[in-house]
C-alpha atoms as a PDB file:
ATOM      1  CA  UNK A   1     -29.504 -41.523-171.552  1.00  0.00           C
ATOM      2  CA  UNK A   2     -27.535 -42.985-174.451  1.00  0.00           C
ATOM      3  CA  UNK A   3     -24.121 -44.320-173.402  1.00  0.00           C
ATOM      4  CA  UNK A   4     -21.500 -42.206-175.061  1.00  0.00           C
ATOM      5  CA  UNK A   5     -17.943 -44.524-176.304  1.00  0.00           C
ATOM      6  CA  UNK A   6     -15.128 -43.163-175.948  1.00  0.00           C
ATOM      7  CA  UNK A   7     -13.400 -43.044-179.846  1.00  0.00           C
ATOM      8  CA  UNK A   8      -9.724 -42.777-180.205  1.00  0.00           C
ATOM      9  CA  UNK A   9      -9.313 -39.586-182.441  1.00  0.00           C
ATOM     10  CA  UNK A  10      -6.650 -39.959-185.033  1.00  0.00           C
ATOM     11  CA  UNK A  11      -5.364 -36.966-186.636  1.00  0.00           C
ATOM     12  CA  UNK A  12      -3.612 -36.921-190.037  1.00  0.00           C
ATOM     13  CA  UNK A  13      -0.690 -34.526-190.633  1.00  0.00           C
ATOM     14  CA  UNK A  14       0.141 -33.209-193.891  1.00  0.00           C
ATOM     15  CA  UNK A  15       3.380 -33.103-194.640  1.00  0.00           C
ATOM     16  CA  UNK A  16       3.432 -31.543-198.182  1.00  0.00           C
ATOM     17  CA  UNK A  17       4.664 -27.943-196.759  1.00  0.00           C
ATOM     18  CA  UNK A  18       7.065 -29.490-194.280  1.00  0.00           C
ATOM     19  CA  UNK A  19       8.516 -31.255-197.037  1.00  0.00           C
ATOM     20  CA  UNK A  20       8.263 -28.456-199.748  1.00  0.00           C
ATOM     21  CA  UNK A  21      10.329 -25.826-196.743  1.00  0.00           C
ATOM     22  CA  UNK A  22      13.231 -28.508-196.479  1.00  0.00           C
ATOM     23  CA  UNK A  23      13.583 -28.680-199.982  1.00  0.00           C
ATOM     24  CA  UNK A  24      13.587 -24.929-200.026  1.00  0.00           C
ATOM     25  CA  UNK A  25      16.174 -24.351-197.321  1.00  0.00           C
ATOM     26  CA  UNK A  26      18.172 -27.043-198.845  1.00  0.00           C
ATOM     27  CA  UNK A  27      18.056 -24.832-202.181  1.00  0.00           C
ATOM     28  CA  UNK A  28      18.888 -21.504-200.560  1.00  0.00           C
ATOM     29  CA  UNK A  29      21.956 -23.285-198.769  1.00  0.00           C
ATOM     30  CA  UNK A  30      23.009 -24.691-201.738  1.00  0.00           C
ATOM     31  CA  UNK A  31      22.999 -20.652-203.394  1.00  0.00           C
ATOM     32  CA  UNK A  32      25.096 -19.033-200.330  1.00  0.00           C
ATOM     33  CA  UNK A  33      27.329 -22.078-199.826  1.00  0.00           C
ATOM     34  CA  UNK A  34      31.033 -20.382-200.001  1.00  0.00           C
ATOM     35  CA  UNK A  35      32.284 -22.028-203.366  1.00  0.00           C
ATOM     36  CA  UNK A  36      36.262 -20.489-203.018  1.00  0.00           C
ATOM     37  CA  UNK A  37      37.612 -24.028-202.939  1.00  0.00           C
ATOM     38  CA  UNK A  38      36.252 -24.291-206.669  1.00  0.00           C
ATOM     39  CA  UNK A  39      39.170 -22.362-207.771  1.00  0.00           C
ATOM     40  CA  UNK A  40      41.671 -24.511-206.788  1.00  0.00           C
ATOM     41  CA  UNK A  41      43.310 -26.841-209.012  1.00  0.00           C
ATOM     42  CA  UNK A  42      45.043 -30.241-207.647  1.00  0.00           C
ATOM     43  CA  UNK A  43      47.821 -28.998-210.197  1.00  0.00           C
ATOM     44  CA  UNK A  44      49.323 -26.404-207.972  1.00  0.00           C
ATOM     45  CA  UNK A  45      51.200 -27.809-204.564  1.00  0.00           C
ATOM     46  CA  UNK A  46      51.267 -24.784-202.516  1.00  0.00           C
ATOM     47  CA  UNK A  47      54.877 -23.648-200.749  1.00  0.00           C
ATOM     48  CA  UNK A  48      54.563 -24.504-196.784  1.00  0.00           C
ATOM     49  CA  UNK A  49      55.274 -21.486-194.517  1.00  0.00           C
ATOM     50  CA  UNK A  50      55.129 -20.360-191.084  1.00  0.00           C
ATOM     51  CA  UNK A  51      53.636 -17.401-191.811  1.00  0.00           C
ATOM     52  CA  UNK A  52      50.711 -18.050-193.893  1.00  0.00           C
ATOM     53  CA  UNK A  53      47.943 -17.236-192.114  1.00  0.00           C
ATOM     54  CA  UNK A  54      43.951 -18.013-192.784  1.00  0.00           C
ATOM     55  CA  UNK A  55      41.995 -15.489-195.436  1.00  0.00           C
ATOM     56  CA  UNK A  56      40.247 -13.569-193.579  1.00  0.00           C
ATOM     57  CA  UNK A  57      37.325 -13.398-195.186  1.00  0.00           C
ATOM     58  CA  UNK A  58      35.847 -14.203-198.734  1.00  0.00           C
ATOM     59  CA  UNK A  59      37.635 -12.278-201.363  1.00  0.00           C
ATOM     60  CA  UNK A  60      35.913  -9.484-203.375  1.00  0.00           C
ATOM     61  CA  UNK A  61      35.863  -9.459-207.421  1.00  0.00           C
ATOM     62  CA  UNK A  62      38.990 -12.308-207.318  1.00  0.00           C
ATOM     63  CA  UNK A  63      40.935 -13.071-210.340  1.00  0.00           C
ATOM     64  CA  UNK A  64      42.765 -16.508-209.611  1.00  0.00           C
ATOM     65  CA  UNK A  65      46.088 -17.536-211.679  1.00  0.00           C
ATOM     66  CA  UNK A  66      47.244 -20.653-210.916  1.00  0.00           C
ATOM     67  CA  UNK A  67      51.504 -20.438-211.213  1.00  0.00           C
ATOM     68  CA  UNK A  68      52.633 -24.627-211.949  1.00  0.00           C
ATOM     69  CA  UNK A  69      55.902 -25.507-211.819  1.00  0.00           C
ATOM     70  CA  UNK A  70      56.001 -25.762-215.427  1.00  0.00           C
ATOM     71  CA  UNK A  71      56.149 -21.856-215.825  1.00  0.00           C
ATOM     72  CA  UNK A  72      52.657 -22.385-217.110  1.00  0.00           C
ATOM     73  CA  UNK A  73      49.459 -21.034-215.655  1.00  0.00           C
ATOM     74  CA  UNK A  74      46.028 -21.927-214.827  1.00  0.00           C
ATOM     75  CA  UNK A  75      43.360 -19.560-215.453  1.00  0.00           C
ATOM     76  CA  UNK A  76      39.767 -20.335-215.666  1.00  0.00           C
ATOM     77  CA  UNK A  77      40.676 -24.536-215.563  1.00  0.00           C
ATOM     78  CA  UNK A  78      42.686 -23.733-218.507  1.00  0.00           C
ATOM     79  CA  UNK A  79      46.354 -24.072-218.687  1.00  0.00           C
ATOM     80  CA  UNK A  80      47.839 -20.870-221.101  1.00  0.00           C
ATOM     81  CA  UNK A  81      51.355 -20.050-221.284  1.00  0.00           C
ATOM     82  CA  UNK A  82      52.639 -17.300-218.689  1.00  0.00           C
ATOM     83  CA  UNK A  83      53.154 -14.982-221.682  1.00  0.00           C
ATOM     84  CA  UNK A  84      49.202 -15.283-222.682  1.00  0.00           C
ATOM     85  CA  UNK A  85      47.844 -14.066-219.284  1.00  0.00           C
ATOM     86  CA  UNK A  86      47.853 -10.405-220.363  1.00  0.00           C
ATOM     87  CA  UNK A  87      45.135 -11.169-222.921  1.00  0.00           C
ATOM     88  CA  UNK A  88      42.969 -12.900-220.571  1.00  0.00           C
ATOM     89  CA  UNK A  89      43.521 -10.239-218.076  1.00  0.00           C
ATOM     90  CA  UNK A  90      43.182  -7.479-220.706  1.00  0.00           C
ATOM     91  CA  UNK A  91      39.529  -9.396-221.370  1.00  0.00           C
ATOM     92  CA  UNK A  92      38.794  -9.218-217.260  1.00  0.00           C
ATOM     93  CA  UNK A  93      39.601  -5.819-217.414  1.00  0.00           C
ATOM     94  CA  UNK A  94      36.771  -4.910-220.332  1.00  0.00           C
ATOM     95  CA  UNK A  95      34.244  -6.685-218.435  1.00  0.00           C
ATOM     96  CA  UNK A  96      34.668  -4.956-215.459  1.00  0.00           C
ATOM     97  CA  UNK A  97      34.999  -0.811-216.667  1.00  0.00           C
ATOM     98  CA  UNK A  98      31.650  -2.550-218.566  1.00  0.00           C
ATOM     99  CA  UNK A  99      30.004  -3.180-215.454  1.00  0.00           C
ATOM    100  CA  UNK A 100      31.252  -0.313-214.050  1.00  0.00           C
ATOM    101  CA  UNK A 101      34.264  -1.130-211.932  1.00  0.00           C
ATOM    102  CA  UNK A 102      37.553  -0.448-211.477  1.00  0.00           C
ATOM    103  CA  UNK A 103      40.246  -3.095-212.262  1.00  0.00           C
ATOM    104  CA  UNK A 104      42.108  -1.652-209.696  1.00  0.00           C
ATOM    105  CA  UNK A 105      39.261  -2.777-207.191  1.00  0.00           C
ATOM    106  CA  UNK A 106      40.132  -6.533-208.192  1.00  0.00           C
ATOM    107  CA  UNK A 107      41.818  -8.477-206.065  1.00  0.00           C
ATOM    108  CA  UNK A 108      43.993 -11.236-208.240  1.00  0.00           C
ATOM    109  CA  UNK A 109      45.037 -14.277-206.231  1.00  0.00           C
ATOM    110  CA  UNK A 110      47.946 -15.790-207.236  1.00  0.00           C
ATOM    111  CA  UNK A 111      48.540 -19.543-206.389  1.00  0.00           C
ATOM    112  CA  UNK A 112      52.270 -20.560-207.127  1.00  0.00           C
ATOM    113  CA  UNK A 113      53.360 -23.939-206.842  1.00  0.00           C
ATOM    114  CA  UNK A 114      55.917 -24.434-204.373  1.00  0.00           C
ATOM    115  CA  UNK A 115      58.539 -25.402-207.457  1.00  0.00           C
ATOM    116  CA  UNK A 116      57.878 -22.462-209.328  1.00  0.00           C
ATOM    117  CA  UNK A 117      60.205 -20.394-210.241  1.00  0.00           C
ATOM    118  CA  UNK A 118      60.155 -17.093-208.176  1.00  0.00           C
ATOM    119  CA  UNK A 119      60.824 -14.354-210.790  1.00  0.00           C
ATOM    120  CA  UNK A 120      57.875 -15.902-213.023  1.00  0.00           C
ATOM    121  CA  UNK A 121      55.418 -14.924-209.712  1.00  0.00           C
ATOM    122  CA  UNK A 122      56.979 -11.538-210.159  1.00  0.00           C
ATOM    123  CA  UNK A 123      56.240 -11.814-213.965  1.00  0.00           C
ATOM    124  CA  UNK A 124      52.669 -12.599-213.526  1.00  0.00           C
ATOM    125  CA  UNK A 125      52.659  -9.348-210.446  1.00  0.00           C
ATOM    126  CA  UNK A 126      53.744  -7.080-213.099  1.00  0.00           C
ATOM    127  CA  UNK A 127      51.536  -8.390-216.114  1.00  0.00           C
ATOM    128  CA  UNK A 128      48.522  -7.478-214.033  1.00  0.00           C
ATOM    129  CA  UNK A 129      49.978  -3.967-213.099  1.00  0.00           C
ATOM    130  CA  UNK A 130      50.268  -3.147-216.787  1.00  0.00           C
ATOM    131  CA  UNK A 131      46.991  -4.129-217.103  1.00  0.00           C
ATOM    132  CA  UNK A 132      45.501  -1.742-214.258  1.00  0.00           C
ATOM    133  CA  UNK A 133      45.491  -4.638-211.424  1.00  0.00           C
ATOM    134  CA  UNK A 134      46.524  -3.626-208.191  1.00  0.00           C
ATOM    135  CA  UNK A 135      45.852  -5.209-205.655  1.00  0.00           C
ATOM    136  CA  UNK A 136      47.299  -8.755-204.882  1.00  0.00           C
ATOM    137  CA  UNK A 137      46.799 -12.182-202.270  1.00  0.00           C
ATOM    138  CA  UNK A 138      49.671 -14.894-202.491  1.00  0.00           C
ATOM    139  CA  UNK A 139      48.813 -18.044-201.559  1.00  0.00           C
ATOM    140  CA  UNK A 140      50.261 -20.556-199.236  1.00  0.00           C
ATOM    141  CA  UNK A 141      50.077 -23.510-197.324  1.00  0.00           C
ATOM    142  CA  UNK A 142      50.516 -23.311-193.723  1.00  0.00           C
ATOM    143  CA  UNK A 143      52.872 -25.120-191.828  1.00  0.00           C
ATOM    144  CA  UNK A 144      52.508 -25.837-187.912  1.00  0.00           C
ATOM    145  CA  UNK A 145      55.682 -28.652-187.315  1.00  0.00           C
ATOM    146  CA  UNK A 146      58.739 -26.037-188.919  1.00  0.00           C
END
C-alpha cells in the first residue's frame, strides 16, 4: 500500500471583489455624506445666544444668504450688495415654479454676522417675501458659559 504524505494545502484568496465593494461603499458614502457645512462661509461670525438650539434636521430646498457686517451679502460664494439679492432670488424663484415648486416651499437660511446691522436682516426677510419666500431659519451660534 503506497504511503500517502500529508501536503499542506494552501488556498489563494482573491481579493479583486473585496476590494472593488470597499471602493464602492466608499463611493456611495461619499454621495449621501450631509454636505450643509458647504454653505458656510468663514466670512460670517455668527451672534452667540442662549437660545440657539441644534437644526433639527437637514433643511429642505434651502436658499442660504450670508448677512457680513459690511451690509453686504454672500450668496452662492459670491459677495453682491444687499440691494442685488432680489435678482438672484427672483432667478431662484424661476427655477423652482420650472421644476414645479412653490417658492413658498423654500426654506431661506439667513446667516447674519453677529456685527450686522439688525434692520438690514429685516431687509433681506422682506426682499424674499416680495419675492414669494416664506418661510425662514436664522442662524446662530450657541452659547453654553452666558
Amino acid at each position: 500500500m503506497p504511503k500517502r504524505t500529508a501536503e499542506a494545502s494552501t488556498t489563494d484568496i482573491d481579493m479583486t471583489p473585496m476590494i472593488d465593494m470597499t471602493f464602492q461603499l466608499i463611493t456611495f458614502f461619499m454621495f449621501v455624506m450631509n454636505f450643509s457645512e458647504a454653505e458656510q462661509d468663514d466670512r460670517i461670525q455668527l451672534p452667540m445666544s442662549q437660545l440657539a438650539k441644534p437644526v433639527d434636521g437637514p433643511v429642505e430646498k434651502p436658499i442660504t444668504l450670508q448677512l457680513a457686517n459690511n451690509g453686504s451679502v454672500i450668496y452662492a460664494g459670491e459677495m453682491i450688495g444687499l440691494r442685488d439679492v432680489g435678482g438672484y432670488l427672483e432667478q431662484e424663484k424661476s427655477v423652482m415654479i420650472d421644476a414645479g415648486k412653490e417658492p413658498a416651499s423654500a426654506t431661506v437660511i439667513v446667516r447674519a454676522d453677529g456685527r450686522a446691522k439688525t434692520g438690514e436682516v429685516q431687509e433681506i426677510i422682506k426682499i424674499c417675501q416680495e419675492k414669494g419666500f416664506e418661510k425662514f431659519a436664522l442662524r446662530a451660534q450657541y452659547d453654553e458659559g452666558r
